[in-house]
Protein backbone atom coordinates (compact mmCIF):
# COMPACT_ATOMS: atom_id res chain seq x y z
CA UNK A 1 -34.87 16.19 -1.60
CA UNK A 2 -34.92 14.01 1.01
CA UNK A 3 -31.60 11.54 1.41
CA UNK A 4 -32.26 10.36 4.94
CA UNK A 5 -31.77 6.41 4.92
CA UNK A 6 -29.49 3.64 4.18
CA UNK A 7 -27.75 3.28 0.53
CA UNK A 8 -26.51 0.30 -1.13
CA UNK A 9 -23.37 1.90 -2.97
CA UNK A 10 -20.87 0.49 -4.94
CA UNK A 11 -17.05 2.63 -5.94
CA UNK A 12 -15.56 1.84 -9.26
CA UNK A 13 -11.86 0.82 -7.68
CA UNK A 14 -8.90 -0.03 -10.07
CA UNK A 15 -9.49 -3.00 -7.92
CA UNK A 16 -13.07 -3.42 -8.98
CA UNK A 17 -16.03 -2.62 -7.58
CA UNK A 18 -15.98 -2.09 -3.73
CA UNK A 19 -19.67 -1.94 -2.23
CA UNK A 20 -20.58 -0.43 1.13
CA UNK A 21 -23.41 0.99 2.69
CA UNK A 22 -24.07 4.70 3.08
CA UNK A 23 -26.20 5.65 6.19
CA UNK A 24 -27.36 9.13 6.21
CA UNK A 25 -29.43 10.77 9.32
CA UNK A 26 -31.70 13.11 9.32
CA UNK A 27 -28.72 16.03 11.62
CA UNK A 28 -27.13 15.69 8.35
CA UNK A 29 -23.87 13.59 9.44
CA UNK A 30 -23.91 9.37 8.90
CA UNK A 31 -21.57 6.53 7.97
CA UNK A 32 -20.56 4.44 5.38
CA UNK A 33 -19.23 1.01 6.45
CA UNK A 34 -17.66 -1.92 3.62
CA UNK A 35 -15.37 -4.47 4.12
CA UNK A 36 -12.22 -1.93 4.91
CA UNK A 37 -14.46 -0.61 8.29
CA UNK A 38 -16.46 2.15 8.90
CA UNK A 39 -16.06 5.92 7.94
CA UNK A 40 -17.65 9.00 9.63
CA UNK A 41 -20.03 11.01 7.53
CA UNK A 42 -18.48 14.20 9.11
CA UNK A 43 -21.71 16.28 6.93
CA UNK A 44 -23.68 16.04 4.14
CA UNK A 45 -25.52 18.69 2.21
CA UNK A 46 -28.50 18.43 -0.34
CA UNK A 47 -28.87 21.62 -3.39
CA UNK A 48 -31.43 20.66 -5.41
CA UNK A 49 -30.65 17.29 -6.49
CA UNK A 50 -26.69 17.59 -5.97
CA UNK A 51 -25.56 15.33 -2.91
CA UNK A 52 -22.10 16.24 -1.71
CA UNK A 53 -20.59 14.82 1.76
CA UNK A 54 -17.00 13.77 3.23
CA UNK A 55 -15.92 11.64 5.48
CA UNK A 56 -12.73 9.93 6.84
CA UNK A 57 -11.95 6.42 7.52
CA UNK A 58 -9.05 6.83 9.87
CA UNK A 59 -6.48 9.50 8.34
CA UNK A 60 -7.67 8.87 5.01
CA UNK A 61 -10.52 11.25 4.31
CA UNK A 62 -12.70 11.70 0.98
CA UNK A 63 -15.39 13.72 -1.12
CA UNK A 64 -18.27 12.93 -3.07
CA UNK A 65 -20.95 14.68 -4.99
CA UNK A 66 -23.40 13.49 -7.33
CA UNK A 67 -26.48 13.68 -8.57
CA UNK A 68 -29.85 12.17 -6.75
CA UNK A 69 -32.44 10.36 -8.96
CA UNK A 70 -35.41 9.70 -6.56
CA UNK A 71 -33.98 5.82 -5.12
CA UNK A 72 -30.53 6.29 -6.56
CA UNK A 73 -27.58 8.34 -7.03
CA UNK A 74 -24.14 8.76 -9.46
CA UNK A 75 -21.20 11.07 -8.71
CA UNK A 76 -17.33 10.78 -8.22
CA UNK A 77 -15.59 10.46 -5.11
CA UNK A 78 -12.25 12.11 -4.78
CA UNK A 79 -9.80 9.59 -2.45
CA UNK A 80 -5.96 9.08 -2.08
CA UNK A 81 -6.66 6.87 -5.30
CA UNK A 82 -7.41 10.02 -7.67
CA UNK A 83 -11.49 10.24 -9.13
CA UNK A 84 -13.63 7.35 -8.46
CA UNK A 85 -17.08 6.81 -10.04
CA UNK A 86 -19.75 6.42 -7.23
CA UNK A 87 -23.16 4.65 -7.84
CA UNK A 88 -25.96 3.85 -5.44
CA UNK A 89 -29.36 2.69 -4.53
CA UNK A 90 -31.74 3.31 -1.65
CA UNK A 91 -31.52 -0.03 0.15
């Protein structure tokens, strides 16, 4: 399944909803960039239509996997703020 692009994504926050956009290359590493700066997509990986990658922002460093659906994706991301449900759309 191919992932490669730029995603519109949006993280259910106790905040609200944060949105950002994923950017993921085809060497398997990217970024993600929202209004709190940019993280480093330190690697992805894509089994089947699971999606899992980390990255850090600075010290603070998450997870996410989810599930691909052609042009979108849903998952949790595990952060300093606990479980975080993940949505997303190719852009």
């Amino acid at each position: 399944m191919n992932v490669v692009g730029d995603w519109t994504v949006t993280i259910k926050t106790p905040m609200g909803p944060q949105e950002g956009t994923l950017t993921l290359d085809d060497e398997g590493t990217g970024s993600f960039t929202s209004v709190m700066g940019e993280a480093v997509v330190k690697e992805y990986s894509v089994d089947g239509d699971t999606l899992t990658y980390s990255a850090a922002m600075g010290p603070i460093g998450f997870e996410f996997e989810g599930v691909v659906n052609g042009d979108t994706f849903e998952g949790k991301a595990t952060t300093p703020m606990g479980k975080l449900g993940v949505t997303a759309v190719r852009a």
